[in-house]
Structure formats: structure tokens, C-alpha cells
PDB file of N, CA and C in Angstrom:
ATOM      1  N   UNK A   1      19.275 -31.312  67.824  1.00  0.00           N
ATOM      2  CA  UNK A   1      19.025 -32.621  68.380  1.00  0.00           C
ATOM      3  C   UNK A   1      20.040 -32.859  69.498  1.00  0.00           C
ATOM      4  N   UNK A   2      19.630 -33.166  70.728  1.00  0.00           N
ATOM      5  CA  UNK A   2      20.219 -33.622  71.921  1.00  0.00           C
ATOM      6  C   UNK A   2      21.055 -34.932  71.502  1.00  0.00           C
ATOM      7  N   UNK A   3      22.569 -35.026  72.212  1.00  0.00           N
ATOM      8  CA  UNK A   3      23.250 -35.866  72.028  1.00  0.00           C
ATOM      9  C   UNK A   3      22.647 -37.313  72.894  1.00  0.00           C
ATOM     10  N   UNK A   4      21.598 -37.096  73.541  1.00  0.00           N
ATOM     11  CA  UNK A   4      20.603 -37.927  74.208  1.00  0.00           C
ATOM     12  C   UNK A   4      19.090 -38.314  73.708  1.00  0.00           C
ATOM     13  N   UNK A   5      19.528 -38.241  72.692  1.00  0.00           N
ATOM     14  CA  UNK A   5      17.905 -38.381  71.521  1.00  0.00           C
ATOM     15  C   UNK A   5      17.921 -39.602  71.247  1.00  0.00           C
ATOM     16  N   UNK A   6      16.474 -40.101  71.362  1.00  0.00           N
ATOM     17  CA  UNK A   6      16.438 -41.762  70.794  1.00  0.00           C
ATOM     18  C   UNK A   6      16.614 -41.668  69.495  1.00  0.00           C
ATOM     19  N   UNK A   7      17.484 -42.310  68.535  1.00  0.00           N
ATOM     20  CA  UNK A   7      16.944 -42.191  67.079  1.00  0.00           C
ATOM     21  C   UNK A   7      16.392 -43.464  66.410  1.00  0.00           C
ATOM     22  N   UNK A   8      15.470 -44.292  67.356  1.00  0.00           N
ATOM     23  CA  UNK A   8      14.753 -45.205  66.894  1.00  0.00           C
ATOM     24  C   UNK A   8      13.803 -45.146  65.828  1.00  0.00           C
ATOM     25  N   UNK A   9      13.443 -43.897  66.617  1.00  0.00           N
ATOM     26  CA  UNK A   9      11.958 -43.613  66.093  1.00  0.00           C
ATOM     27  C   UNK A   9      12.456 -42.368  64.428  1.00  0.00           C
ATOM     28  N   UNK A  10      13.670 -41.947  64.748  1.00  0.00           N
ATOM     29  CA  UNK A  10      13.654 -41.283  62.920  1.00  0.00           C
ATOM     30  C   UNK A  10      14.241 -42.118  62.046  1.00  0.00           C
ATOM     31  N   UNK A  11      13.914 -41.541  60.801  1.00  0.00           N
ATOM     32  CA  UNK A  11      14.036 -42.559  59.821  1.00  0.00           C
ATOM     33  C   UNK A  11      15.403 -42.003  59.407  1.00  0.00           C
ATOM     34  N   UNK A  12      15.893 -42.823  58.111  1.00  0.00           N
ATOM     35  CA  UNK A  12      17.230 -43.062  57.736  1.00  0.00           C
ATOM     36  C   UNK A  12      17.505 -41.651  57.050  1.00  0.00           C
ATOM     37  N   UNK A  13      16.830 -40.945  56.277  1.00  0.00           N
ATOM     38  CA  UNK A  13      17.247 -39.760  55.505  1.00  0.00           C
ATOM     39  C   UNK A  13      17.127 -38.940  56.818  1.00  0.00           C
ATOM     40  N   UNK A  14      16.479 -38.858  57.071  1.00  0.00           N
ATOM     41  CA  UNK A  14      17.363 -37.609  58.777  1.00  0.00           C
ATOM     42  C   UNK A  14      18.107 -38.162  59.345  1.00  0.00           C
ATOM     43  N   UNK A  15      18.748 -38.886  59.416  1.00  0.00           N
ATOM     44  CA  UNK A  15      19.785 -39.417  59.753  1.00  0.00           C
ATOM     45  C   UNK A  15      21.153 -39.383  58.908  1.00  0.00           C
ATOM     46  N   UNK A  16      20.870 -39.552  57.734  1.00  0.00           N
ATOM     47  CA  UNK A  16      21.698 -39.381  56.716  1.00  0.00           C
ATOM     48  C   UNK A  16      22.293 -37.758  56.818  1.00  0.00           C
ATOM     49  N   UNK A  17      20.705 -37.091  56.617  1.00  0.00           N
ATOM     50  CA  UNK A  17      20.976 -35.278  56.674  1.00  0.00           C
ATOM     51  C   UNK A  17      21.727 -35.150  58.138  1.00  0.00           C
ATOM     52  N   UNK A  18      21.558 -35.157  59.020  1.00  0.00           N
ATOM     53  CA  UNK A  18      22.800 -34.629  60.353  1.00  0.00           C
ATOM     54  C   UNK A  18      24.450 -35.684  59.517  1.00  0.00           C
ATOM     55  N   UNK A  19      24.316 -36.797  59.560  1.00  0.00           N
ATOM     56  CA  UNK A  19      25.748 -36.915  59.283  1.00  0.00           C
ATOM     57  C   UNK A  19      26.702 -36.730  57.906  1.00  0.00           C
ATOM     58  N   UNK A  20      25.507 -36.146  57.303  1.00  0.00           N
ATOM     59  CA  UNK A  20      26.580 -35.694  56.150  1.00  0.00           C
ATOM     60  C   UNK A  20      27.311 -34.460  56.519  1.00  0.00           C
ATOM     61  N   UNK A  21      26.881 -33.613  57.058  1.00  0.00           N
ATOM     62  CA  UNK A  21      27.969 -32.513  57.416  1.00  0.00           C
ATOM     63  C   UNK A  21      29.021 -33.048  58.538  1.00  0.00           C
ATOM     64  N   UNK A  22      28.416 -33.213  59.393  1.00  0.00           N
ATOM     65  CA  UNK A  22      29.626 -34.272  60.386  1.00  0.00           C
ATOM     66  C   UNK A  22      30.832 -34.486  59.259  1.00  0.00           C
ATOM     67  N   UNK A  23      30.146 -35.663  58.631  1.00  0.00           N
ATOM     68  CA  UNK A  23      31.626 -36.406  58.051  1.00  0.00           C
ATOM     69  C   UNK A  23      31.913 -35.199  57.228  1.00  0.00           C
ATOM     70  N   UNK A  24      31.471 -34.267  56.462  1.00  0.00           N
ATOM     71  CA  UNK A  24      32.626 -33.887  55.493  1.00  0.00           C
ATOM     72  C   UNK A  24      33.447 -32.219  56.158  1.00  0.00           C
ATOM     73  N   UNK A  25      33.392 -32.192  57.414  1.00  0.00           N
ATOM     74  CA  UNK A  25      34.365 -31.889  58.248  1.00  0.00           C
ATOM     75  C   UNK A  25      35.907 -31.801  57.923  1.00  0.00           C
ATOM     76  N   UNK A  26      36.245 -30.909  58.330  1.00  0.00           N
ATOM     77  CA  UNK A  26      38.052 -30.916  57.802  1.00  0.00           C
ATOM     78  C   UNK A  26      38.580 -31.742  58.866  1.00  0.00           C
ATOM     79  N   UNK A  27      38.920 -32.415  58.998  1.00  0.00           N
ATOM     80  CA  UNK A  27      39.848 -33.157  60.210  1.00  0.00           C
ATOM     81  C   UNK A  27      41.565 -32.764  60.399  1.00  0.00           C
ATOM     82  N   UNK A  28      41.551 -32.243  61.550  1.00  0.00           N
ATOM     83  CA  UNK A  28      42.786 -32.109  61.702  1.00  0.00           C
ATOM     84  C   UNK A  28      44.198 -32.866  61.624  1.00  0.00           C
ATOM     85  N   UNK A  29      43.555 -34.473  62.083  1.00  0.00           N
ATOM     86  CA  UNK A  29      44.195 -35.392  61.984  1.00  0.00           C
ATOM     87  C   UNK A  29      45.233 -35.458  60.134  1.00  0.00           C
ATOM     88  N   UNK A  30      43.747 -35.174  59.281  1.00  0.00           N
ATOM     89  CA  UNK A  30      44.397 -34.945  58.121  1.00  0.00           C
ATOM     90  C   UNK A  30      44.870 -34.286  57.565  1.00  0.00           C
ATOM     91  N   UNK A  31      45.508 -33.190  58.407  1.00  0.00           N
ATOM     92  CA  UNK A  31      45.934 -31.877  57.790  1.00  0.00           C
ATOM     93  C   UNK A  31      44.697 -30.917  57.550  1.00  0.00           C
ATOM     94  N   UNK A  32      43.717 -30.727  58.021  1.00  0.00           N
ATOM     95  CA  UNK A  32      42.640 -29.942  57.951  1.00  0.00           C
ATOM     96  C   UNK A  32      41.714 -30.574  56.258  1.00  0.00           C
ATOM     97  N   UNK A  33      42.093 -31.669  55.960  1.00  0.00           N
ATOM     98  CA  UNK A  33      41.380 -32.136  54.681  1.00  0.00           C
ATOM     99  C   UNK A  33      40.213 -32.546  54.968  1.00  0.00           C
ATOM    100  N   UNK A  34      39.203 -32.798  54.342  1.00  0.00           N
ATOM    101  CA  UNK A  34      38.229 -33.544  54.732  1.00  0.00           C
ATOM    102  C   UNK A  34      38.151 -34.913  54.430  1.00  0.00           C
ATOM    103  N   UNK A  35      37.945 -36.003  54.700  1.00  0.00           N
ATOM    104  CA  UNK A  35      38.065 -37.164  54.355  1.00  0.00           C
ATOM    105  C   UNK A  35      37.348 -37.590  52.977  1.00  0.00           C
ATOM    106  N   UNK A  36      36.684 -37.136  52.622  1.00  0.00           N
ATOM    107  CA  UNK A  36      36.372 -37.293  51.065  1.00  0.00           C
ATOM    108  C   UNK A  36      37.567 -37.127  49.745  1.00  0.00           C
ATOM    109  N   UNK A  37      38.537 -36.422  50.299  1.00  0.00           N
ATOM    110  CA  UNK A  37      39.794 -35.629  49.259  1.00  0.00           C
ATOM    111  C   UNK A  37      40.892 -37.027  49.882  1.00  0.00           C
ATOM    112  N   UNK A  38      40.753 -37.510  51.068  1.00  0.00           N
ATOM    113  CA  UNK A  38      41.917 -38.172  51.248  1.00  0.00           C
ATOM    114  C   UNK A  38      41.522 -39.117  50.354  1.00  0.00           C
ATOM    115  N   UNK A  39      40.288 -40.229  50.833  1.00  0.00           N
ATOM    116  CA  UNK A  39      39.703 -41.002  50.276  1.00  0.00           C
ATOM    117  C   UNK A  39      40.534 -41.053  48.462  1.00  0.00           C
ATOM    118  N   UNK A  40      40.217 -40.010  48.034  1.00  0.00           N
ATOM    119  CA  UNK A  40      40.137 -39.668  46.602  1.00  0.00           C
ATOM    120  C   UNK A  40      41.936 -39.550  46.431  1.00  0.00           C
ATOM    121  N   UNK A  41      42.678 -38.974  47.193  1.00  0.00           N
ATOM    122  CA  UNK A  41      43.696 -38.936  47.041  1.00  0.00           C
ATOM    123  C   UNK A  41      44.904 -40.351  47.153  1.00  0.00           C
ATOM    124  N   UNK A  42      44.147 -41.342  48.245  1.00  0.00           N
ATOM    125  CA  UNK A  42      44.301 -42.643  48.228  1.00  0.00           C
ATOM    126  C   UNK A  42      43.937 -43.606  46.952  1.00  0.00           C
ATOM    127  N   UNK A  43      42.956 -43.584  46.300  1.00  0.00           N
ATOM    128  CA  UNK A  43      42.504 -44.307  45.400  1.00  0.00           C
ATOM    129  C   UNK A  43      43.244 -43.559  44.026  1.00  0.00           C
ATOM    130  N   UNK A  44      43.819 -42.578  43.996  1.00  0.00           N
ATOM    131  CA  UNK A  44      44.400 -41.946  42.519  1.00  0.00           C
ATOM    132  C   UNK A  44      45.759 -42.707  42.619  1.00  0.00           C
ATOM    133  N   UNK A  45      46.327 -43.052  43.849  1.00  0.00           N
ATOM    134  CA  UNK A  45      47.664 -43.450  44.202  1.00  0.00           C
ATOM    135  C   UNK A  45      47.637 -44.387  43.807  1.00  0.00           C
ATOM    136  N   UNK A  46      46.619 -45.265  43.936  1.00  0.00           N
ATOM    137  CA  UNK A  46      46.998 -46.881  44.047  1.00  0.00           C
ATOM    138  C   UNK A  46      46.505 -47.071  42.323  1.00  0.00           C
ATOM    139  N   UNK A  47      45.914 -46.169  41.668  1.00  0.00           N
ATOM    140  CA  UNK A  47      45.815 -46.183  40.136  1.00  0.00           C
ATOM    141  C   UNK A  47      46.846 -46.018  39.213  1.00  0.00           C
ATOM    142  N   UNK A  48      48.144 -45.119  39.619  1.00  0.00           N
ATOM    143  CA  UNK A  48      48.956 -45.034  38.943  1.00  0.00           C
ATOM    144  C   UNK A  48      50.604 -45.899  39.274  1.00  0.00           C
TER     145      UNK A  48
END
């Protein structure tokens, strides 16, 4: 899919399917983590 694609016209689960790999990406910002582990690593913190 062209970074110039209307996405009016697709519906929400193809939409969903391209950005789930997007987001669970390692980000460098986080030390190569993916934001799902920080997420998770934030919320264990504030539990104990």
C-alpha cells in the first residue's frame, strides 16, 4: 500500500492488520524494546 492511499474506502480490520506490525516494532528510542514490554514493564512498576 502506497504511503498515498486513500484509506476511506478500507475498512477497520485492514487497517488494524498493517498497523499491528508497525507498532510492535523494536524502537530504538527504547532500547530496541518494543513498546508492548515497556508498556508492561511500566504497569508491573507502579504495582509493586
Amino acid at each position: 500500500m502506497s504511503v498515498f492511499t486513500d484509506l476511506s474506502h478500507c475498512i477497520q480490520n485492514d487497517l488494524d492488520d498493517i498497523a499491528q506490525p508497525l507498532n510492535a516494532r523494536p524502537r530504538k528510542r527504547f532500547d530496541f524494546k518494543i513498546p508492548q514490554d515497556i508498556m508492561r514493564e511500566i504497569l508491573t512498576e507502579n504495582i509493586k
